[in-house]
Structure formats: structure tokens, C-alpha cells
Protein backbone atom coordinates (compact mmCIF):
# COMPACT_ATOMS: atom_id res chain seq x y z
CA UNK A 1 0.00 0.00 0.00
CA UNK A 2 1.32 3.35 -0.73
CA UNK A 3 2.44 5.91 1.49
CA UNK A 4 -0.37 8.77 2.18
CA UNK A 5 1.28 12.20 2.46
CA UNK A 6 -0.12 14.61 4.83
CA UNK A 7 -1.57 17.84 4.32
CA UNK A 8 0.49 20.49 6.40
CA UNK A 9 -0.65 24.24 6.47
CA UNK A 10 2.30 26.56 4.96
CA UNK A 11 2.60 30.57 6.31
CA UNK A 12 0.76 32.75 3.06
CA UNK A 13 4.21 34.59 2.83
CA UNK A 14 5.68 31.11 2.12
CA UNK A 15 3.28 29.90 -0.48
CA UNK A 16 4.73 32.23 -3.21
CA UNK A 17 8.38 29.46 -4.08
CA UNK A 18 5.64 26.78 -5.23
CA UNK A 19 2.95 28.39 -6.83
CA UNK A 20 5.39 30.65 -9.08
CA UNK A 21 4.88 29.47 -13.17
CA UNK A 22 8.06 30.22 -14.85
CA UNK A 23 11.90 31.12 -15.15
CA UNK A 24 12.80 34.73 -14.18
CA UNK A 25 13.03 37.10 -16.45
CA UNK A 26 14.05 40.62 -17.33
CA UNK A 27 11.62 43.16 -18.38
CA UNK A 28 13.30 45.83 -20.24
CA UNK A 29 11.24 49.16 -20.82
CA UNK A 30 12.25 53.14 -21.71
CA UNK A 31 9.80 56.45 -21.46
CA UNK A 32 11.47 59.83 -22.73
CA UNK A 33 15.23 58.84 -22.09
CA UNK A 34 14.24 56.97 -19.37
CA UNK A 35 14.73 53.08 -18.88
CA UNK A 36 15.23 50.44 -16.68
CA UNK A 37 15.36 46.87 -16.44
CA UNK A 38 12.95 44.68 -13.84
CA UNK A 39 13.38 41.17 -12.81
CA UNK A 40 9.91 39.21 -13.10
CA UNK A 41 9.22 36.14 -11.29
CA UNK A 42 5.39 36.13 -12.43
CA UNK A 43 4.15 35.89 -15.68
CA UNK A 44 2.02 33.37 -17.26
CA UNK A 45 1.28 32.52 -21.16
CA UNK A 46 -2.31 33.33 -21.42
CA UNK A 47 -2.63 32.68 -24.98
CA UNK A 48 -0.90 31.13 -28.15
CA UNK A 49 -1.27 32.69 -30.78
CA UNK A 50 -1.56 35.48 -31.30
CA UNK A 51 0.74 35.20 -27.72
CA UNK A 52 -0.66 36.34 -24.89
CA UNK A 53 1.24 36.95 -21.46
CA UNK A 54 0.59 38.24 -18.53
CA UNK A 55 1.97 39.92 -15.60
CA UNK A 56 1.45 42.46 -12.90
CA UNK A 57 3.89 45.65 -12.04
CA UNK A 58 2.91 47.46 -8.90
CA UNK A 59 2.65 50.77 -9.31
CA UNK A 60 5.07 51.26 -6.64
CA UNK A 61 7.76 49.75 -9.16
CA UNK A 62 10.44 52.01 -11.11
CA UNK A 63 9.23 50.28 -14.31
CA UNK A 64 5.44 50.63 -13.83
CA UNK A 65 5.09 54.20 -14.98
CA UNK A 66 7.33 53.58 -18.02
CA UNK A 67 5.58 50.77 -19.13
CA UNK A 68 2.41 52.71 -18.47
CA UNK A 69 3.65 55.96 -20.31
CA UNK A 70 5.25 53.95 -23.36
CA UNK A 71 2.66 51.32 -23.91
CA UNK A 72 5.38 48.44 -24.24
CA UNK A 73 7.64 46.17 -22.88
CA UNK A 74 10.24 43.07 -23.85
CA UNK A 75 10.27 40.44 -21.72
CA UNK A 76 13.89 39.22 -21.98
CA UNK A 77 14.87 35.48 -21.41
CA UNK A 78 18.27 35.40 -19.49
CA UNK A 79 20.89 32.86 -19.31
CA UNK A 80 22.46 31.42 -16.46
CA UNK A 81 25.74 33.10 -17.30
CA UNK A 82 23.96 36.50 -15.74
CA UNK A 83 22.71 35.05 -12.73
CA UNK A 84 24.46 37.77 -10.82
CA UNK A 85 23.64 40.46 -13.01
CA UNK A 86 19.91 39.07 -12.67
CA UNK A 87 19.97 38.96 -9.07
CA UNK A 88 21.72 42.19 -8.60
CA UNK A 89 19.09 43.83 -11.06
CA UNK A 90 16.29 42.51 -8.62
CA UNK A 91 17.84 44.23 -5.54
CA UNK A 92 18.28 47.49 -6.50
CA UNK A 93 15.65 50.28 -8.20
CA UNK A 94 16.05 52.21 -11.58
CA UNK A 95 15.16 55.03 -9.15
CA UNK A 96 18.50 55.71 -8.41
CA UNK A 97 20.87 53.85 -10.62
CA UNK A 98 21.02 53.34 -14.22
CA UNK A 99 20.70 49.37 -14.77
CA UNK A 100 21.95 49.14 -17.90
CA UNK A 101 25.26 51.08 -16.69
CA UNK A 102 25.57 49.35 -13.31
CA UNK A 103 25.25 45.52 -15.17
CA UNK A 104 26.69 45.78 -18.58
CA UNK A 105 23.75 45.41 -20.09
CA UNK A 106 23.61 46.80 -23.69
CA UNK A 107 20.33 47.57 -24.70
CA UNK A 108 19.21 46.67 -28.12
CA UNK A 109 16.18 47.31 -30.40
CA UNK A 110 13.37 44.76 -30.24
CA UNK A 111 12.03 43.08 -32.73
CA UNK A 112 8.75 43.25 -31.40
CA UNK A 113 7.56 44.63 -28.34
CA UNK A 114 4.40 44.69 -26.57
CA UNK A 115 2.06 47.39 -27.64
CA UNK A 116 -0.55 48.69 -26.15
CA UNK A 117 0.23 46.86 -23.34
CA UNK A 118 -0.62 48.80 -19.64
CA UNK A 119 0.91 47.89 -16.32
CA UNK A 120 -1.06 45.61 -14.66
CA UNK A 121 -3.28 45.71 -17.15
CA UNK A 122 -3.65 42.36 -19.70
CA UNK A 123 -1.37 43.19 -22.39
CA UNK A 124 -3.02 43.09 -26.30
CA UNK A 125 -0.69 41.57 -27.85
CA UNK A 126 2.43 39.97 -28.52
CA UNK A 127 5.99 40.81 -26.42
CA UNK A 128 9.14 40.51 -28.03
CA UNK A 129 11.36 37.39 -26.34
CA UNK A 130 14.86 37.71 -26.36
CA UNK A 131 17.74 35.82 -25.02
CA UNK A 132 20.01 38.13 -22.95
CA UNK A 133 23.73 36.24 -22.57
């Protein structure tokens, strides 16, 4: 007979690590010579094609009013080779430092980015996936 496993009640602060979808990733966005670069540990595909994702920015977040402003994003795929950068990115704001500067990042043109697409709003259509190495 197998084993039962037992329920166990987890803290709501602790639920977060197994409910979260997906790999991190780094959401790159400019506004009037402004710009900064977000690491996002929620997003979920919402639709094939044409590709839907979704995600939330709180307002309270650097990149909220640039996304909001511009109307787009890229959602950038990164490889392990920038863990660091990727974790350093994540701990500090675009408030104060410029994140492309501070990481080595290079920014480059999209492809395709996500029009019409509103923080924490349900984007309209497709974002532009990139691999950052």
C-alpha cells in the first residue's frame, strides 16, 4: 500500500516558491530617455497565438510608470551566465541607478515589443522574447 502524504498548512508569505509558473526574467522598458530593467518572477502565457502573457507591475515599481507611459515592454529570457547580473538587477531600483550602466547590459532594439500593453493591465498583444547572454 502506498504511502499517504499529509496535508500540512504553509505561512501565506511562504506559499509564493511553489505556486510561481516560470523562469525569471528581465523586463526591459524606456519612457522619454528613461529606462530600466525589472526582474519578473510572475508571468504566465495566457494565450498562443496570437501570444498572450501576462503579468502584474505594482505601481510602486520604477518600471510601472514607463511601461504605463510607453505602452510596451520586452520580456527578456536570461541565461544562467547572468545570474548575478539578474539577481543584482532585482535588488536594487532604476530610481536611483542606471541598470543598464551598473550591469553591462547593452540595450538593443526589439524586434517586437508589446504594444498597447498597460501595467497591470492584460497586455493586447504579442511581447518581443529575447535571449540576454
Amino acid at each position: 500500500m502506498a504511502k499517504r502524504s499529509e496535508k500540512i498548512d504553509l505561512p501565506v508569505s511562504k506559499v509564493r516558491r511553489y505556486l510561481e509558473p516560470g523562469p525569471i526574467v528581465l523586463v526591459t522598458s524606456a519612457y522619454r530617455g528613461a529606462r530600466n530593467i525589472m526582474t519578473m518572477g510572475w508571468h504566465t502565457v495566457m494565450e498562443f497565438a496570437p501570444s498572450l502573457i501576462g503579468c502584474v507591475i505594482a505601481e510602486s515599481n520604477h518600471s510601472f510608470s514607463l511601461v504605463r507611459n510607453s505602452g510596451e515592454c520586452v520580456i527578456n529570457l536570461p541565461t544562467t551566465t547572468l545570474t548575478d547580473a539578474v539577481v543584482g538587477i532585482g535588488n536594487t531600483t532604476g530610481a536611483e541607478i542606471d541598470k543598464f550602466a551598473r550591469f553591462a547590459m547593452t540595450p538593443q532594439p526589439a524586434r517586437m515589443s508589446a504594444r498597447r500593453s498597460f501595467a497591470n493591465v492584460t497586455p493586447t498583444s504579442s511581447a518581443s522574447f529575447s535571449t540576454m547572454r
